[in-house]
N, C-alpha and C. Protein backbone atom coordinates (compact mmCIF):
# COMPACT_ATOMS: atom_id res chain seq x y z
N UNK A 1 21.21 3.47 -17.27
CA UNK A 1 21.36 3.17 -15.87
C UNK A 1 22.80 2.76 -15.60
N UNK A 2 23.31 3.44 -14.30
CA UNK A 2 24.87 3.31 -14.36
C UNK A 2 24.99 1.64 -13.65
N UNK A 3 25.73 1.10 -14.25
CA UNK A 3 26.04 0.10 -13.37
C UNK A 3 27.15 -0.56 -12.27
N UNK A 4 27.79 1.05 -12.19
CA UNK A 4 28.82 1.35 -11.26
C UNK A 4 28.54 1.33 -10.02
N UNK A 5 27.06 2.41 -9.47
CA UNK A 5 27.00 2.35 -8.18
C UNK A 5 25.37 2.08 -7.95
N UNK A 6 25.14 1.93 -7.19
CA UNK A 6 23.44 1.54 -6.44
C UNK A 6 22.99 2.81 -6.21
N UNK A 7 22.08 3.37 -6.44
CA UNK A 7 21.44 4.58 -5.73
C UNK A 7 21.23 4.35 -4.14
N UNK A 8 21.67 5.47 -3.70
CA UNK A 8 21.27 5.42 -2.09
C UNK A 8 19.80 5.81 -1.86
N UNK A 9 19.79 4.73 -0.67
CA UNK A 9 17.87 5.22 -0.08
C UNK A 9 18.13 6.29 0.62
N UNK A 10 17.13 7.49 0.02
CA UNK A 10 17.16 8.40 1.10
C UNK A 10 16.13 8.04 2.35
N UNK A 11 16.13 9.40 3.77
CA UNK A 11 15.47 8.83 4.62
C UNK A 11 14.26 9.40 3.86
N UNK A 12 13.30 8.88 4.07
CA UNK A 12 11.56 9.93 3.96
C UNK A 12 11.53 10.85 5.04
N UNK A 13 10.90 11.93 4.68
CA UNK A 13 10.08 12.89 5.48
C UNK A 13 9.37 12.57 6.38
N UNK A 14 9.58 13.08 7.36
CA UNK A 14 8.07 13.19 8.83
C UNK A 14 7.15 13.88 7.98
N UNK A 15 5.73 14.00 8.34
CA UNK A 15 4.82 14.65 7.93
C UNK A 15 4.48 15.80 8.79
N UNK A 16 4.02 17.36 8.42
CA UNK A 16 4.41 18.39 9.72
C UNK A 16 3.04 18.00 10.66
N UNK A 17 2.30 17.35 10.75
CA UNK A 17 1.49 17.36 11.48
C UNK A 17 1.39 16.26 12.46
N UNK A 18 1.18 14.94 12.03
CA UNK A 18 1.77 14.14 12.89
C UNK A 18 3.06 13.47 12.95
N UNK A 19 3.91 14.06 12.43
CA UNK A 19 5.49 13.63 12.76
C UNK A 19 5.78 11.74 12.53
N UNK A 20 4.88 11.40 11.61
CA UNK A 20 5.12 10.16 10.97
C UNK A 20 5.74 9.92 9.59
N UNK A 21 6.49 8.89 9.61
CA UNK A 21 6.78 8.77 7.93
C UNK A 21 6.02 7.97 7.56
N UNK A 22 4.97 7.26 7.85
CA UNK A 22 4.23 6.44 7.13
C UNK A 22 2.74 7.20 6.59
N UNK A 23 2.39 8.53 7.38
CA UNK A 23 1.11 9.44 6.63
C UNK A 23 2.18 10.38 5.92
N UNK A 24 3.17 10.54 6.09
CA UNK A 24 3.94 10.99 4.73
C UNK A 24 3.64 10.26 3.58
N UNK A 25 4.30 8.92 3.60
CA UNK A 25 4.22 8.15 2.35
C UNK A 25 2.75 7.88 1.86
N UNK A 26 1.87 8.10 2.67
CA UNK A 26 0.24 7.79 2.42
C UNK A 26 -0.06 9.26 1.62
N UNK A 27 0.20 10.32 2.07
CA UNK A 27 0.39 11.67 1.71
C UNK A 27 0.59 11.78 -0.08
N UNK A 28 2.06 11.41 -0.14
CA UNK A 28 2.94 11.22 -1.35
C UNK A 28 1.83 10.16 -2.15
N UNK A 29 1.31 9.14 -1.69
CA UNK A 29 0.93 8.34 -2.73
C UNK A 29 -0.67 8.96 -3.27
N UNK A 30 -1.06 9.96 -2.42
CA UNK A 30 -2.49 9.99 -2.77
C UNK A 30 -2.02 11.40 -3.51
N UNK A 31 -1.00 11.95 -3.35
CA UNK A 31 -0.92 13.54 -4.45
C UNK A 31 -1.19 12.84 -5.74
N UNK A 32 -1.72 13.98 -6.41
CA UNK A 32 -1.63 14.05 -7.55
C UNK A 32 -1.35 15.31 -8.46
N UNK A 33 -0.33 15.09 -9.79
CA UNK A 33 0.16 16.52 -10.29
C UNK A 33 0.79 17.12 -9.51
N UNK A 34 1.48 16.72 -8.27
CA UNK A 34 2.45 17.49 -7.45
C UNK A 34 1.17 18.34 -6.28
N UNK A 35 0.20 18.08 -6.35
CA UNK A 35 -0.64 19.41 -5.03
C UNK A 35 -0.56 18.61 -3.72
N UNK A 36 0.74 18.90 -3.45
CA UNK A 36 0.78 18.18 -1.97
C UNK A 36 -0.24 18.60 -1.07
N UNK A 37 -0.33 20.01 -0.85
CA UNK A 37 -1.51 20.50 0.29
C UNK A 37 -2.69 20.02 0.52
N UNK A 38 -3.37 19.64 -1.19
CA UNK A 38 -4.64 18.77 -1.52
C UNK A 38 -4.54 17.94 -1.10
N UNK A 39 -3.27 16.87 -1.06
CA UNK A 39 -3.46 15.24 -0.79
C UNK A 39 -2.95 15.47 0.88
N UNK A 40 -2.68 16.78 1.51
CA UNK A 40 -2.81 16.26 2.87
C UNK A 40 -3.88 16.95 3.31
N UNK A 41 -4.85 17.46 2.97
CA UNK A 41 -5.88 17.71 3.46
C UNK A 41 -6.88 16.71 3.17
N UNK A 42 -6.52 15.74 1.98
CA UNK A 42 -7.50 14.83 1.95
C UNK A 42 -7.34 13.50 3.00
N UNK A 43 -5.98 13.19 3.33
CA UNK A 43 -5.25 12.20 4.39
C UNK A 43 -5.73 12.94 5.83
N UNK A 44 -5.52 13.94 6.24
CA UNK A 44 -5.96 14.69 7.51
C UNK A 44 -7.17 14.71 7.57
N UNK A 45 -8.05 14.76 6.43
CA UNK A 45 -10.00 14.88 6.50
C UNK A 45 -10.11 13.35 6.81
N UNK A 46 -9.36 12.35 6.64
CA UNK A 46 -9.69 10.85 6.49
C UNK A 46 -8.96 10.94 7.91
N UNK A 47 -8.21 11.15 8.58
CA UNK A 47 -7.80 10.83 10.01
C UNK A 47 -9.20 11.16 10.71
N UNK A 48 -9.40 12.60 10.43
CA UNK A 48 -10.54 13.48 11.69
C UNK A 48 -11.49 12.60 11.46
N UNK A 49 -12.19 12.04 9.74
CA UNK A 49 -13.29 10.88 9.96
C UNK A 49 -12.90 9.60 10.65
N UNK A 50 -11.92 9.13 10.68
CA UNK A 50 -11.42 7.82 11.53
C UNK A 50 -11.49 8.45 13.12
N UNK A 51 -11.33 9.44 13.52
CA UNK A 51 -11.22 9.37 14.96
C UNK A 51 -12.62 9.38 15.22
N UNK A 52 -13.46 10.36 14.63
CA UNK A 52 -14.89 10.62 15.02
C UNK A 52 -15.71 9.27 14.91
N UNK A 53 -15.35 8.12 14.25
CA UNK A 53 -15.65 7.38 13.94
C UNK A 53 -15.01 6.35 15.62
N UNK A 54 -14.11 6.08 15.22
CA UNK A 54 -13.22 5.32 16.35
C UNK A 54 -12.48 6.44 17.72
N UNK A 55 -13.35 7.09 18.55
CA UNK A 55 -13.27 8.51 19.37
C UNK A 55 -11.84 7.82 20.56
N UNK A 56 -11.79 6.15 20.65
CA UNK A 56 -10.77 5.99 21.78
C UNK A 56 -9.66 5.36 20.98
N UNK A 57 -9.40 5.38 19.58
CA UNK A 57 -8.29 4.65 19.37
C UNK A 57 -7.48 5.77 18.37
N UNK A 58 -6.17 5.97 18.12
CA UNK A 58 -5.76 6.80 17.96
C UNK A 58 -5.52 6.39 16.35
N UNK A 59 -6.05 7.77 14.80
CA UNK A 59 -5.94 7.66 13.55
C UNK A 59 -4.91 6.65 12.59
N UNK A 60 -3.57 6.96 13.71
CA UNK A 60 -2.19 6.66 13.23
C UNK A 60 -1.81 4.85 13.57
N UNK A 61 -2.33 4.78 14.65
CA UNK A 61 -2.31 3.27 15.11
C UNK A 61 -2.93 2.31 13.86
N UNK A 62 -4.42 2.84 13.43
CA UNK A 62 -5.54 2.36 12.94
C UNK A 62 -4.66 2.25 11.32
N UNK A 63 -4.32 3.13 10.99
CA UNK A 63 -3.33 3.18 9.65
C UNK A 63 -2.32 2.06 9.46
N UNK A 64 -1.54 2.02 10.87
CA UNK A 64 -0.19 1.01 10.83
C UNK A 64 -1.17 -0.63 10.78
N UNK A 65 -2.13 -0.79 11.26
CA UNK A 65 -2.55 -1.95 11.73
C UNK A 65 -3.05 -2.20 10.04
N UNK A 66 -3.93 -1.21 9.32
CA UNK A 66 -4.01 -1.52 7.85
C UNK A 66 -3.29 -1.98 7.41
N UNK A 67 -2.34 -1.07 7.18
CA UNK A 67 -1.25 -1.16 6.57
C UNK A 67 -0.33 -2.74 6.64
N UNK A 68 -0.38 -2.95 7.80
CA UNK A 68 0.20 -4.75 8.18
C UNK A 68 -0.77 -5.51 7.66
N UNK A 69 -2.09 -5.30 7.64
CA UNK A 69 -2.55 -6.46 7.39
C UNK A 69 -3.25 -6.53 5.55
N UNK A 70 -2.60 -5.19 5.09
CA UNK A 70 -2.71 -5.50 3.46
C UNK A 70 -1.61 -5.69 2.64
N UNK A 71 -0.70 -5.74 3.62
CA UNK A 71 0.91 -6.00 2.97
C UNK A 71 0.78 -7.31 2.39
N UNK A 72 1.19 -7.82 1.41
CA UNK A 72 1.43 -8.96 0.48
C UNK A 72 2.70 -9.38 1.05
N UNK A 73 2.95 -10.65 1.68
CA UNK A 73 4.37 -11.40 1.68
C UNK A 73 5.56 -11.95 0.60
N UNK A 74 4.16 -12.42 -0.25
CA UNK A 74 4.87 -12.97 -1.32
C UNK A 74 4.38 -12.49 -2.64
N UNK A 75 5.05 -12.61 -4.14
CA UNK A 75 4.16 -11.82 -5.49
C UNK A 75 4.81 -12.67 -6.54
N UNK A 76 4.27 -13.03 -7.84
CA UNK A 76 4.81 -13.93 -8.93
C UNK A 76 5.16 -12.51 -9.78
N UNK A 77 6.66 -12.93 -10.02
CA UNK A 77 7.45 -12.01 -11.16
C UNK A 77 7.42 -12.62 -12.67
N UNK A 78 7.10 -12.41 -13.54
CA UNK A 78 7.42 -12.61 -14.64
C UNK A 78 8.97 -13.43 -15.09
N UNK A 79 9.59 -14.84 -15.32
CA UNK A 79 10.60 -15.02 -15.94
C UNK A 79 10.70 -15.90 -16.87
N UNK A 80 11.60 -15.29 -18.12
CA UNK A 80 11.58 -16.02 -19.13
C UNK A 80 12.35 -17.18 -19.25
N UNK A 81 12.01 -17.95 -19.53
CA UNK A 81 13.16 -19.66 -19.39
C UNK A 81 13.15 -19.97 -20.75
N UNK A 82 13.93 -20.14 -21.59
CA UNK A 82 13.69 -20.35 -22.97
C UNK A 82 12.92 -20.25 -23.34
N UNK A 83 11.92 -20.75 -24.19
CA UNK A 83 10.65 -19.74 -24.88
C UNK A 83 9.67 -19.79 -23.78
N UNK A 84 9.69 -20.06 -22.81
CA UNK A 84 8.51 -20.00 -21.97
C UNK A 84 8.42 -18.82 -20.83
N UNK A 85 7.25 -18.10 -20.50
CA UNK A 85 7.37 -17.42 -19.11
C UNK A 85 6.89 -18.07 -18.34
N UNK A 86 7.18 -18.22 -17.55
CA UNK A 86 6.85 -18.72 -16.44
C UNK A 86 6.71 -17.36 -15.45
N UNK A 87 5.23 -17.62 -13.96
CA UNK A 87 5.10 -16.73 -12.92
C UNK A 87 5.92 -17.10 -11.87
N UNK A 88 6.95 -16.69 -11.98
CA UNK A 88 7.83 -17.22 -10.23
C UNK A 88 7.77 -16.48 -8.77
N UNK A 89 6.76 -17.40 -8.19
CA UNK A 89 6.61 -16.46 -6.73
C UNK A 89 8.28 -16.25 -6.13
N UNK A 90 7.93 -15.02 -5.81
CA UNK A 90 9.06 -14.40 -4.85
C UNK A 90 8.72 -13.79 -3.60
N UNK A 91 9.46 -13.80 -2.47
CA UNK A 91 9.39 -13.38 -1.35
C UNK A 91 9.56 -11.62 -1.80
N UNK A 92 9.06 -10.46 -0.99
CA UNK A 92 9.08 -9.22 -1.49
C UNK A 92 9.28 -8.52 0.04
N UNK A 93 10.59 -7.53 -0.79
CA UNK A 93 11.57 -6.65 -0.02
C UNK A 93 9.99 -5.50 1.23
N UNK A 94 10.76 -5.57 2.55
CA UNK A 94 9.42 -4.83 3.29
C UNK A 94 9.58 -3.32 2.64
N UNK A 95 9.84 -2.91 1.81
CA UNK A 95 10.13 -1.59 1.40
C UNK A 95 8.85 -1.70 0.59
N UNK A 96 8.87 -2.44 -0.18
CA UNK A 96 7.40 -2.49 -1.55
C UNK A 96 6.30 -3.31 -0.91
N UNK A 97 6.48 -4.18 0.01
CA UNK A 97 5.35 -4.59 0.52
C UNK A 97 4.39 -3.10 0.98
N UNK A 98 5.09 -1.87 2.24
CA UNK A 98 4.33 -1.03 2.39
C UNK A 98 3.93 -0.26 1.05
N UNK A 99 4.85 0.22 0.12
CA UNK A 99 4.48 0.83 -0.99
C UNK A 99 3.20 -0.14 -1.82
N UNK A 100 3.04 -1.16 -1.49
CA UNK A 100 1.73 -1.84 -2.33
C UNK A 100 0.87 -1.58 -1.82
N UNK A 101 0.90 -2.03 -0.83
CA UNK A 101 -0.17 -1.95 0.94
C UNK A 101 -0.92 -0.44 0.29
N UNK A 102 -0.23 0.60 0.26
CA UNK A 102 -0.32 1.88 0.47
C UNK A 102 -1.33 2.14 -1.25
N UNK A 103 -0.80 1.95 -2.04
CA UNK A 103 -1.08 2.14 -3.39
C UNK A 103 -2.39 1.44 -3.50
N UNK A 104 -3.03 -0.13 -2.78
CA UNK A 104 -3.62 -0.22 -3.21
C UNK A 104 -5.03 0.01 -2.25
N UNK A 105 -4.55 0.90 -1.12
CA UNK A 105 -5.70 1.35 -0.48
C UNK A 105 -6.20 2.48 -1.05
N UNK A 106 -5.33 3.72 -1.51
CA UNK A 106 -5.86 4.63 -2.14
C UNK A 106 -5.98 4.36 -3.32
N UNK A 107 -5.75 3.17 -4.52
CA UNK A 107 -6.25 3.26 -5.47
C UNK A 107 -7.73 2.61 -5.26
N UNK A 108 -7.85 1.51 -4.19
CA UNK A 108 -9.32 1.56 -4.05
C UNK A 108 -10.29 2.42 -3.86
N UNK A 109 -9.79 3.62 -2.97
CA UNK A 109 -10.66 4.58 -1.94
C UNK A 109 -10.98 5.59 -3.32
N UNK A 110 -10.04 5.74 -4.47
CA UNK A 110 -9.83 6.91 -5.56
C UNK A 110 -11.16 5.84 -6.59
N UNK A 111 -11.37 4.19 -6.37
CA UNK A 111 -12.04 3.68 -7.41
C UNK A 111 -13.69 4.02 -6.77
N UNK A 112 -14.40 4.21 -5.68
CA UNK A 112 -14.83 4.69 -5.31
C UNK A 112 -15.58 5.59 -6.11
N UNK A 113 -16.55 5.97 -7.03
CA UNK A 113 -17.29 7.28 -7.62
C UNK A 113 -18.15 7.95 -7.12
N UNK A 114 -18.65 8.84 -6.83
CA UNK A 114 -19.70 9.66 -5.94
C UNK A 114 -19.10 9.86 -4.24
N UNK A 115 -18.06 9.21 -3.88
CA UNK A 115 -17.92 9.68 -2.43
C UNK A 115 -16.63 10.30 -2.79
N UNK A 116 -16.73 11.65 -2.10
CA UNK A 116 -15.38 12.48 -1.77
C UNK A 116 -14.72 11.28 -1.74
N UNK A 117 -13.10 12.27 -1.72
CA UNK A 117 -12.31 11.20 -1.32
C UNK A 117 -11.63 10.56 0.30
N UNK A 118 -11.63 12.07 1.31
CA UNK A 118 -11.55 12.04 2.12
C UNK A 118 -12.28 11.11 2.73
N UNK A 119 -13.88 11.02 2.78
CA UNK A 119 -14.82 9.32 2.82
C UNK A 119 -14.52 8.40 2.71
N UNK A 120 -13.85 8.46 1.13
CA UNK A 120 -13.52 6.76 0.74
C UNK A 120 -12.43 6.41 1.14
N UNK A 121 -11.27 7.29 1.25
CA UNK A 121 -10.22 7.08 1.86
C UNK A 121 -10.28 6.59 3.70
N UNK A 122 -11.11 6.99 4.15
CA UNK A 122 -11.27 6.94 5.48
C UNK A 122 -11.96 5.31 5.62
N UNK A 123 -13.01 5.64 4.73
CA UNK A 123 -13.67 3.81 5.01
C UNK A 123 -12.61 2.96 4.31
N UNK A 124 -11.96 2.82 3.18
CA UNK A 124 -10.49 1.54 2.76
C UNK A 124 -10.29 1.43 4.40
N UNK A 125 -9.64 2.32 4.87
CA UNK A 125 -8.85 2.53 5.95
C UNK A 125 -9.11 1.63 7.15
N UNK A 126 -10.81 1.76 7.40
CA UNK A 126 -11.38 1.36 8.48
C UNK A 126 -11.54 -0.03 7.65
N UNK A 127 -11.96 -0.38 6.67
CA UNK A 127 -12.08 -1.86 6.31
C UNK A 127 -10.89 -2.42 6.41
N UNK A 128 -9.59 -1.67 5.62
CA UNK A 128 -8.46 -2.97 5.68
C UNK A 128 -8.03 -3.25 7.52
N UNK A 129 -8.44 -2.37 8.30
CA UNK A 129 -7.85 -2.28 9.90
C UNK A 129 -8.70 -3.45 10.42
N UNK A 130 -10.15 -3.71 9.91
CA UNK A 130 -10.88 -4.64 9.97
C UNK A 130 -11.00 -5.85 9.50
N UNK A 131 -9.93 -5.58 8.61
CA UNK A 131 -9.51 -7.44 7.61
C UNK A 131 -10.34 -7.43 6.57
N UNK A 132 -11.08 -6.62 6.17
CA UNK A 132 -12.12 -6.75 5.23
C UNK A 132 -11.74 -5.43 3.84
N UNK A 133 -12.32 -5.87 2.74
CA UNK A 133 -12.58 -4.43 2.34
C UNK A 133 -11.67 -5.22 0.67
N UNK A 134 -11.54 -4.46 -0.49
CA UNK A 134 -11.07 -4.42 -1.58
C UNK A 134 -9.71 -4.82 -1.72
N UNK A 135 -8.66 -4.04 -0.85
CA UNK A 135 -7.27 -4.30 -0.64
C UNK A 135 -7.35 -5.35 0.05
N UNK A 136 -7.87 -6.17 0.95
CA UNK A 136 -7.64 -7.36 1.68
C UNK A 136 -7.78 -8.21 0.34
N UNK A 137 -9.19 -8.16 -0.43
CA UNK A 137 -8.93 -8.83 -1.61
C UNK A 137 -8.00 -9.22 -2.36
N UNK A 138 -7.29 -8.25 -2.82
CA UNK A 138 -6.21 -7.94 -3.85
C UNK A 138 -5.05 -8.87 -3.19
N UNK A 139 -4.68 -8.11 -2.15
CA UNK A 139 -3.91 -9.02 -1.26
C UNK A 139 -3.75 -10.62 -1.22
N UNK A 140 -5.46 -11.08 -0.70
CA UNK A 140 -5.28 -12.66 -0.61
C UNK A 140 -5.12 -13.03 -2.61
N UNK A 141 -5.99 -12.45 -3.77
CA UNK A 141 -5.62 -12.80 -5.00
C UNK A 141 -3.66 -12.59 -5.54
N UNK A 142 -3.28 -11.95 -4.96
CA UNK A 142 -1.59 -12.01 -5.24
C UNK A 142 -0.81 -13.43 -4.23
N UNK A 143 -1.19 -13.66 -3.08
CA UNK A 143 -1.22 -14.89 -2.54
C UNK A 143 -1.35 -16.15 -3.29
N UNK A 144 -2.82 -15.90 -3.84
CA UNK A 144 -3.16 -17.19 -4.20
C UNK A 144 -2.55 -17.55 -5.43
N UNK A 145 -2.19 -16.69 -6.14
CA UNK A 145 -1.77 -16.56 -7.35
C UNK A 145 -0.07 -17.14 -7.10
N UNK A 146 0.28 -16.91 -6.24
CA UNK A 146 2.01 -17.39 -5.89
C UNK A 146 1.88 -18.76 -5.48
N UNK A 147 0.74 -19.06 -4.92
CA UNK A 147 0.64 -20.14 -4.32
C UNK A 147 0.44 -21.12 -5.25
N UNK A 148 -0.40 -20.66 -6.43
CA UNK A 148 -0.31 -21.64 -7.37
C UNK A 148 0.87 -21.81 -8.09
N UNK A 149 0.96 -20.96 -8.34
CA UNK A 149 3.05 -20.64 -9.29
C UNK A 149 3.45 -21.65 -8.02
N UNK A 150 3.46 -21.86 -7.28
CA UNK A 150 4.48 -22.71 -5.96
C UNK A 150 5.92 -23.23 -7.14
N UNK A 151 5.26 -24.09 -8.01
CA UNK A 151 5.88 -25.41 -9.03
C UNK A 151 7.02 -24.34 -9.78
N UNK A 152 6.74 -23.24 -10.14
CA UNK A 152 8.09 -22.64 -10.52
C UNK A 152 8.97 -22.10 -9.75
N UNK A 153 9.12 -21.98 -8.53
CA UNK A 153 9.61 -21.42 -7.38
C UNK A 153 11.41 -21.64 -7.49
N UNK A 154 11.64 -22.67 -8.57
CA UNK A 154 12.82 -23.34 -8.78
C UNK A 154 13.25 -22.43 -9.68
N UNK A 155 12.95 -21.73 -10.54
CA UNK A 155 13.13 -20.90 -11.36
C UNK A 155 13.58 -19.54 -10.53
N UNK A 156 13.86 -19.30 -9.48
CA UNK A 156 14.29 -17.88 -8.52
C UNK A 156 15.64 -18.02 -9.32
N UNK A 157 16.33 -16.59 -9.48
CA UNK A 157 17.38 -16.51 -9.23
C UNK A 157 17.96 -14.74 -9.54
């Protein structure tokens, strides 16, 4: 790794259908082996079940509102202090908060066995928009878990 320059962020992609970068990145996280077409037909089958489901509120809204409310604020990093590790909660960059948010709705909707995925992906969706559901879990357990670390918090640097 060079330690000359920083890699630049590129921008993300719109997605060609609804012209969002955030069902892009939902897109990207649910491919697998590179079959993009698969993982947007499985994200587009989970919109059409969210609308038919919710007929006056619009797929993309219902996504962003998840998405905010499974984001993690804070997360304990691993640091070593002379022989000891210690968990030191840290505040976390909004770049990986959505990339968690995102990862851990479809890794719930993918833990899911017997329901397509387009289904399970669609109900995460409708539960985390609802405050409820697996990822809200995960969420408040990375919380609580910082919250207890509080006492190493002195250890940031």
């Amino acid at each position: 790794m060079s330690r000359r320059h920083s890699a630049n962020k590129r921008p993300m992609a719109k997605d060609g259908k609804y012209q969002n970068t955030l069902v892009s990145r939902l897109v990207n996280t649910v491919m697998f082996s590179g079959k993009k077409s698969t993982a947007q037909r499985i994200v587009y089958g989970a919109f059409d079940t969210i609308s038919e489901k919710n007929p006056d509120s619009n797929p993309i809204e219902i996504l962003q509102r998840a998405v905010d409310n499974v984001k993690p604020r804070i997360e304990t990093k691993a640091r070593r202090v002379g022989g000891a590790t210690y968990q030191v909660p840290l505040e976390i960059p909004s770049e990986r908060q959505n990339a968690l948010a995102l990862r851990w709705i479809v890794d719930f909707a993918d833990a899911k066995k017997g329901v397509p995925m387009k289904a399970a992906l669609a109900t995460e969706i409708l539960e985390a928009f609802q405050g409820q559901g697996n990822a809200i879990r995960k969420r408040d357990e990375v919380h609580k878990m910082a919250q207890a670390n509080k006492a190493f918090a002195h250890f940031r640097f």
